[in-house]
Protein backbone atom coordinates (compact mmCIF):
# COMPACT_ATOMS: atom_id res chain seq x y z
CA UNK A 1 22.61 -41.65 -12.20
CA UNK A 2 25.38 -39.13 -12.80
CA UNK A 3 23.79 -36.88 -14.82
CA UNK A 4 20.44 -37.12 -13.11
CA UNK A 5 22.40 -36.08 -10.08
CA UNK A 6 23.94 -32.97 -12.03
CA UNK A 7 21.21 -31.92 -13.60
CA UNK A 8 19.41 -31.89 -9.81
CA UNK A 9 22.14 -30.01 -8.36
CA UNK A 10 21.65 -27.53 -10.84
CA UNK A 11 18.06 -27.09 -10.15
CA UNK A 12 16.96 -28.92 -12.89
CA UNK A 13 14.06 -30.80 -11.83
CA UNK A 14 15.13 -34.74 -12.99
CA UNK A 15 14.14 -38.12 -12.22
CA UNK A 16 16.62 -41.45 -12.64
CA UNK A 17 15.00 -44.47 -14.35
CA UNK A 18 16.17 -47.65 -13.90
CA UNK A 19 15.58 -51.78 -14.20
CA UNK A 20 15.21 -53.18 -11.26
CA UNK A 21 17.87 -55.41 -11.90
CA UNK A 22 20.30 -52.48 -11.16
CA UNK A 23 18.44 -50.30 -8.22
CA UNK A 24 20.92 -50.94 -5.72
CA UNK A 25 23.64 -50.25 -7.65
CA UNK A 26 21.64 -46.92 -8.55
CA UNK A 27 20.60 -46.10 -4.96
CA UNK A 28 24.53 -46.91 -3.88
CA UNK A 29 25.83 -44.10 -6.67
CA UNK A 30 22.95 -42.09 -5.58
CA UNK A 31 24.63 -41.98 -1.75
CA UNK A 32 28.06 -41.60 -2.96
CA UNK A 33 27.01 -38.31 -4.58
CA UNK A 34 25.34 -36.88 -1.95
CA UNK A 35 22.10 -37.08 -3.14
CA UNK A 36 20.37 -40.13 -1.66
CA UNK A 37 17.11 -38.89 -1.70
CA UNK A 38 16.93 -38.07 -5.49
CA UNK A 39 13.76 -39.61 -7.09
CA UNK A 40 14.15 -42.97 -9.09
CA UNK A 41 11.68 -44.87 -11.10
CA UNK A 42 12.12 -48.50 -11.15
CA UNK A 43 10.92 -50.46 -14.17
CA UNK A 44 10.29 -54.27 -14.01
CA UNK A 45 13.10 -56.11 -16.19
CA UNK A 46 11.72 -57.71 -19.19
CA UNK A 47 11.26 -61.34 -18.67
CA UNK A 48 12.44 -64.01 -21.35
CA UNK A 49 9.56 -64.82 -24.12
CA UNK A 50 7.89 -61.37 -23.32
CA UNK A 51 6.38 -59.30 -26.25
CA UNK A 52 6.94 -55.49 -26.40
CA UNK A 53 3.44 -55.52 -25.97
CA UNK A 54 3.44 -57.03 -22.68
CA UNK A 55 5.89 -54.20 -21.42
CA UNK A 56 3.31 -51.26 -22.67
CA UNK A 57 1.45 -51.27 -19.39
CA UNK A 58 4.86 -51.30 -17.31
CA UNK A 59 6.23 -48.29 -19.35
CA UNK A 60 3.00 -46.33 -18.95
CA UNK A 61 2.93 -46.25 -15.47
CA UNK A 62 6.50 -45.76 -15.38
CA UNK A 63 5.87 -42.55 -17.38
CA UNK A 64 2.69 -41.61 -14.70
CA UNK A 65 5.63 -42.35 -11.95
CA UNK A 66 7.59 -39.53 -13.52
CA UNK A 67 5.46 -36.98 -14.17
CA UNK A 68 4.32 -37.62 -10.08
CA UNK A 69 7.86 -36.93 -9.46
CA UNK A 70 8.38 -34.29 -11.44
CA UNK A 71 5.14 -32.81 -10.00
CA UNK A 72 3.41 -32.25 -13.55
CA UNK A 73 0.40 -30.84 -12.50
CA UNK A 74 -2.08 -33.22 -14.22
CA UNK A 75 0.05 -33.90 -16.91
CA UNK A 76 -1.66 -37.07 -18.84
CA UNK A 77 1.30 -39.18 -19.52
CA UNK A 78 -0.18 -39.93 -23.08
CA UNK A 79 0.50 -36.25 -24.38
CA UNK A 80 3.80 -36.09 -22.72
CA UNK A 81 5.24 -39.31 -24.73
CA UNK A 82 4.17 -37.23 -27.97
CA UNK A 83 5.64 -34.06 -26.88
């Protein structure tokens, strides 16, 4: 969160990703920085027994949630994880 928060403050566009095991925790440090309002992408924890196939679909639309946020005009979420 801290360096999302510096890099913002900087006027670097930036986005915090997190689990949602630890959103609160990453909204709280958000607040105590000043910067409530700073975009954060929340990714479902991975259960017990899951395969990292069974993630895939989670991380791709955590990726689309990103590029929203970082206002990447059409940018197909596929090309940006080979860039």
């Amino acid at each position: 969160m801290l360096d999302s928060v510096k890099l913002w403050k900087r006027g670097v566009r930036t986005v915090a990703v997190t689990f949602d095991t630890f959103l609160v925790a990453a909204q709280d440090q958000a607040k105590a920085m000043a910067m409530p309002d700073i975009p954060i992408v929340v990714i479902p924890h991975i259960e017990a027994g899951e395969k990292p196939e069974d993630f895939r679909g989670r991380a791709e639309k955590a990726l689309a949630d990103i590029a929203r946020h970082l206002d990447l005009d059409g940018a197909h979420p596929q090309n940006m994880a080979r860039a």
